[in-house]
C-alpha atoms as a PDB file:
ATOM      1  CA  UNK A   1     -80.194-315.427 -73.949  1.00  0.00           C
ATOM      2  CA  UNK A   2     -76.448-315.998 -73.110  1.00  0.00           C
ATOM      3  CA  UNK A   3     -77.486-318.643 -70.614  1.00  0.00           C
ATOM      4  CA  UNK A   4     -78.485-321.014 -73.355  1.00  0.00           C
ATOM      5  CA  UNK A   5     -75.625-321.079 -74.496  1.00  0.00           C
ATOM      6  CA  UNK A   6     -73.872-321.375 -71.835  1.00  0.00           C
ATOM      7  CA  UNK A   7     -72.438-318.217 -70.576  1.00  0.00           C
ATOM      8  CA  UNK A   8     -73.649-317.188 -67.162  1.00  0.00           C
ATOM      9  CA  UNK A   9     -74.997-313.885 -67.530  1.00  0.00           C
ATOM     10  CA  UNK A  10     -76.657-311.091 -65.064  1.00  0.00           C
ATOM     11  CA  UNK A  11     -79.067-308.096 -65.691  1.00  0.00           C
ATOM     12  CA  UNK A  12     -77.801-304.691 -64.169  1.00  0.00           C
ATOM     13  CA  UNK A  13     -81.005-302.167 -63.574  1.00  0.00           C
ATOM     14  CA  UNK A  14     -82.704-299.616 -61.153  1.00  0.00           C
ATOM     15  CA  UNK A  15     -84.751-300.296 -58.848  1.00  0.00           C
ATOM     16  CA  UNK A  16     -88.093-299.255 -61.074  1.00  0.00           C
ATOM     17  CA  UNK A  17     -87.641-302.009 -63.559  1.00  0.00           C
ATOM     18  CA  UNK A  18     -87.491-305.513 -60.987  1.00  0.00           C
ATOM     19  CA  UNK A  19     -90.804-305.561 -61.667  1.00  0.00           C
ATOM     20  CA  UNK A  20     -90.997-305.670 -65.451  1.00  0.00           C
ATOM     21  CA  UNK A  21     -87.293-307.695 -65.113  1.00  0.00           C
ATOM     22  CA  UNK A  22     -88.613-310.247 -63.506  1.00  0.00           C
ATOM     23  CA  UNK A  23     -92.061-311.036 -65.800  1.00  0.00           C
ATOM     24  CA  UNK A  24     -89.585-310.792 -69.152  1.00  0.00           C
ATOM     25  CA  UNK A  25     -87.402-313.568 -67.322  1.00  0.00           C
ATOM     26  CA  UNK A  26     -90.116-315.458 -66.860  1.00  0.00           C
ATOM     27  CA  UNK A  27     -91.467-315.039 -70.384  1.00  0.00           C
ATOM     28  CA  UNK A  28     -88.054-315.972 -71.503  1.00  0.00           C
ATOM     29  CA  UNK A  29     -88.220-319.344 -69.723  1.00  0.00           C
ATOM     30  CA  UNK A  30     -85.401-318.157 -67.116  1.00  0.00           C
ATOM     31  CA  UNK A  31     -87.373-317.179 -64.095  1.00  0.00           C
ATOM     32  CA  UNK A  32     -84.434-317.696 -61.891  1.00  0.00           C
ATOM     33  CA  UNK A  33     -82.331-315.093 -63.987  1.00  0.00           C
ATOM     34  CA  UNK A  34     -79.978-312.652 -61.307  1.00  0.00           C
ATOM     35  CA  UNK A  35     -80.579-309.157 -61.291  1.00  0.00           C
ATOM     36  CA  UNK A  36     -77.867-306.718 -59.781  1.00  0.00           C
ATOM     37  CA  UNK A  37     -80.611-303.716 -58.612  1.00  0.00           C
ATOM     38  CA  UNK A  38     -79.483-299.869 -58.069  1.00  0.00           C
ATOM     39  CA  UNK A  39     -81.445-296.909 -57.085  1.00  0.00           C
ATOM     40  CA  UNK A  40     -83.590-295.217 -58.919  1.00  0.00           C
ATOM     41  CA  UNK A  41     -83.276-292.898 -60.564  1.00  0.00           C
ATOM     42  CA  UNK A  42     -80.130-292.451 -62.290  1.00  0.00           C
ATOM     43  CA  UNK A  43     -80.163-289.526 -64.499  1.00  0.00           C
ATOM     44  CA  UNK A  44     -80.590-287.010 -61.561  1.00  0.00           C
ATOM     45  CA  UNK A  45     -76.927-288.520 -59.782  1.00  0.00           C
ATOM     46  CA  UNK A  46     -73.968-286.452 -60.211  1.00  0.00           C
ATOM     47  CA  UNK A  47     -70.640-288.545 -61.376  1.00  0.00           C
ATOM     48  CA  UNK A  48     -69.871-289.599 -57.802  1.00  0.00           C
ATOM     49  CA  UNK A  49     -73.449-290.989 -57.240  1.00  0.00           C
ATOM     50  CA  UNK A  50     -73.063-293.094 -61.045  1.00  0.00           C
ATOM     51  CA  UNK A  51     -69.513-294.106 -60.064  1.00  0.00           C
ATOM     52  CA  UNK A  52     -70.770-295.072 -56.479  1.00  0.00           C
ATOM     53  CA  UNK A  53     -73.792-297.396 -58.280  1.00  0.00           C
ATOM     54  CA  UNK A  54     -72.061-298.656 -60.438  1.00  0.00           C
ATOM     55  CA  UNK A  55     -69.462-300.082 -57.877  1.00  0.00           C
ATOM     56  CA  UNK A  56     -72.306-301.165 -56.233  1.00  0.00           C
ATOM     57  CA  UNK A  57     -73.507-303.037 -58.889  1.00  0.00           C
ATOM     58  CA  UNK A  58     -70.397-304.603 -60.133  1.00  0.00           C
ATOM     59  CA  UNK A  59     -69.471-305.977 -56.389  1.00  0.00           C
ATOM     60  CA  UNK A  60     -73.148-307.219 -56.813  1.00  0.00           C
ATOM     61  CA  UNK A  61     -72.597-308.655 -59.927  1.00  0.00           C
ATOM     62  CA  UNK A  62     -69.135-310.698 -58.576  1.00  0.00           C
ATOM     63  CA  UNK A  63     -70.875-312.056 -56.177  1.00  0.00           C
ATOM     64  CA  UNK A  64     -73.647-313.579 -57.588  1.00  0.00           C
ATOM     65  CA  UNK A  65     -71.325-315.174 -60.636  1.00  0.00           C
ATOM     66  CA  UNK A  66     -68.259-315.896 -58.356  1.00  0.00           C
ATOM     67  CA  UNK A  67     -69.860-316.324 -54.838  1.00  0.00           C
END
């Protein structure tokens, strides 16, 4: 994982998969790993409702490595 070697590093995923995130971070020994969530499910969204999560997730993603 890019954390051991020293390059912060946060999962992007729907909503569906926190679950199943979470218990691989865990597995891989970083339980405290940051997740940027959007809504599920993706493949239904039209190109505004991708573009719109995926702003969503990159502000999310800023904040949690830049604060």
């Amino acid at each position: 994982m890019a954390e051991r070697n020293g390059v912060p590093a946060v999962s992007i995923m729907t909503s569906a998969f926190v679950d199943a995130a979470e218990l691989m971070a865990r597995v891989q020994g970083v339980p405290l790993h940051p997740f940027s969530v959007i809504e599920h499910p993706i493949a239904s969204a039209d190109a505004k409702g991708i573009d719109e999560r995926a702003q969503l997730a990159v502000a999310a993603v800023v904040e949690i490595l830049v604060g």
